[in-house]
Protein backbone atom coordinates (compact mmCIF):
# COMPACT_ATOMS: atom_id res chain seq x y z
CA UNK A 1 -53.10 105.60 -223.20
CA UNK A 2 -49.14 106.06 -222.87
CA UNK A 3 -49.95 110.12 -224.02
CA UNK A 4 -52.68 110.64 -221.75
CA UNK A 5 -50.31 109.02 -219.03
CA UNK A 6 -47.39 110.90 -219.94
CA UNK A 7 -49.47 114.33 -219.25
CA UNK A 8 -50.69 113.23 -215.92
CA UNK A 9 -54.20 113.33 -217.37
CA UNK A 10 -55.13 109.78 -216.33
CA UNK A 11 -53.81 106.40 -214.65
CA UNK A 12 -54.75 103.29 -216.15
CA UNK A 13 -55.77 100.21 -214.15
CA UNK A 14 -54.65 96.71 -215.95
CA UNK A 15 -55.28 92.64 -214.81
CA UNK A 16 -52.54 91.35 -216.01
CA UNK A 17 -53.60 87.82 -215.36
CA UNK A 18 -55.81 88.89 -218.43
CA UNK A 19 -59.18 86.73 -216.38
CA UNK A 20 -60.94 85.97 -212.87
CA UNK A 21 -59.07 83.66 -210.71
CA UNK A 22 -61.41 81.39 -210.04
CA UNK A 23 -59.81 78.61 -208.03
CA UNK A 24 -57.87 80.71 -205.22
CA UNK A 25 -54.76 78.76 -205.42
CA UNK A 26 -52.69 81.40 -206.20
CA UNK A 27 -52.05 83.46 -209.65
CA UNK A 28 -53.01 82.93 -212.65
CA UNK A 29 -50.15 83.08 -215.52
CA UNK A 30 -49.58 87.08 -216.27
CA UNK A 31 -49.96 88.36 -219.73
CA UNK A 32 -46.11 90.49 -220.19
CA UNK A 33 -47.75 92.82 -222.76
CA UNK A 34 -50.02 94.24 -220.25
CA UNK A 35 -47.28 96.05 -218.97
CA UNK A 36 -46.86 97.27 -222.54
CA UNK A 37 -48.08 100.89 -221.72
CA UNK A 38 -45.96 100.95 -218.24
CA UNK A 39 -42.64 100.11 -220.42
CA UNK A 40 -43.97 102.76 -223.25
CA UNK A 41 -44.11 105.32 -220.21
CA UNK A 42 -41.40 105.21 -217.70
CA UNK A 43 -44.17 105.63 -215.50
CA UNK A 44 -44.13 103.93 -211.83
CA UNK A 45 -46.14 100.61 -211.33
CA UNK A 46 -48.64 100.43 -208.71
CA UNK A 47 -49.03 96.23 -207.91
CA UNK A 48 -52.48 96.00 -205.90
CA UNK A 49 -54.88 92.97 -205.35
CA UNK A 50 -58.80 92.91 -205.25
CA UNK A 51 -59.85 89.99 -203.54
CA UNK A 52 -63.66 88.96 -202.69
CA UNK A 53 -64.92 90.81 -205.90
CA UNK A 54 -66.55 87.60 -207.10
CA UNK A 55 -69.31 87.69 -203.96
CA UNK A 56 -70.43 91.24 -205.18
CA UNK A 57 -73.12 89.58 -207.67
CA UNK A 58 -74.08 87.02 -205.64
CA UNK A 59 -74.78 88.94 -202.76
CA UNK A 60 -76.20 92.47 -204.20
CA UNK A 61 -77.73 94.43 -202.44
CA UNK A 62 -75.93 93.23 -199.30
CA UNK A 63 -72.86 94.31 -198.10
CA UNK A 64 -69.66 92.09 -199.53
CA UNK A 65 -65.87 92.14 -197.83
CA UNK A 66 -63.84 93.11 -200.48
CA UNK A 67 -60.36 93.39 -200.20
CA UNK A 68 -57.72 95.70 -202.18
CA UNK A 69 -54.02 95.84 -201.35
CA UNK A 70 -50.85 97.66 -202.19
CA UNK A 71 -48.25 95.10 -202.75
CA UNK A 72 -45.59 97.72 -203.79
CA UNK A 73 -44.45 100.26 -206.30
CA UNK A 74 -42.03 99.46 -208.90
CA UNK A 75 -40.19 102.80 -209.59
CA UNK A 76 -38.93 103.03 -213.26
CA UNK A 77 -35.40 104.47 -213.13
CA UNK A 78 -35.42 108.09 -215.23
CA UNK A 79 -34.05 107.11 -218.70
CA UNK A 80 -33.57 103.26 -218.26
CA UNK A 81 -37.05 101.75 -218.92
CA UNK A 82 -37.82 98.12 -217.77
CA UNK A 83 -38.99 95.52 -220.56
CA UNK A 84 -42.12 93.94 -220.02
CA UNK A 85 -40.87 90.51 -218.95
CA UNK A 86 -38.85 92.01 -216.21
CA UNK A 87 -42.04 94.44 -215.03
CA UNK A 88 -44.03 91.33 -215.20
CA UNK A 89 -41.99 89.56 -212.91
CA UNK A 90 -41.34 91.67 -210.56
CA UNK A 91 -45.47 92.41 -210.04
CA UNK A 92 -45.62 88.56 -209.91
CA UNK A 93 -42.86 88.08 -206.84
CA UNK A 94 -44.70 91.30 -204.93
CA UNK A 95 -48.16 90.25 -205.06
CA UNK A 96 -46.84 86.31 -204.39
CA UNK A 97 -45.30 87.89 -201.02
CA UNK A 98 -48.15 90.11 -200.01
CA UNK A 99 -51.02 87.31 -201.06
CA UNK A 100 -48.70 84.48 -199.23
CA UNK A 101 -49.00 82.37 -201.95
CA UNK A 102 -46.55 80.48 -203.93
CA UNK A 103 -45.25 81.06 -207.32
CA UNK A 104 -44.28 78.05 -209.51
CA UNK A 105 -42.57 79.91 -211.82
CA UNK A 106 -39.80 80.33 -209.40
């Protein structure tokens, strides 16, 4: 994934809460190494939220609300890569801010 990155051939979506959120009380735990690839790379990280996904099943074929946001974009300095614990934590403050939620780990 980091090559085909590197060559602009593809992006790569990631969860990094690793599951579904099922309780809505703000974010699940995030997993550092999925920010693995992002730290391999350099490359900038997109932090976006999908939110009403869930009610797709439910409510096929109707139409379902669902929500996706662009929290930010962490920008990788050229030559000084982030580690994942520090990518991980800044995704987790953005998407705290732009989903109004609370994050206990601060």
């Amino acid at each position: 994934a980091a090559e085909q990155i590197r060559s602009g051939a593809c992006s790569v979506g990631i969860y990094p809460e690793g599951t579904r959120n099922r309780e809505h009380t703000g974010l699940l735990p995030f997993k550092n190494g999925s920010f693995k690839i992002a730290q391999r790379t350099g490359a900038p990280v997109v932090v976006a939220a999908i939110d009403g996904s869930e009610r797709i099943h439910r409510r096929a074929p109707l139409p379902v609300h669902v929500q996706f946001s662009i929290a930010g974009v962490i920008e990788q300095p050229e030559g000084a890569r982030c580690g994942t614990q520090d990518l991980s934590r800044q995704a987790r403050q953005m998407l705290c801010r732009a989903l109004q939620v609370e994050d206990p780990g601060e």
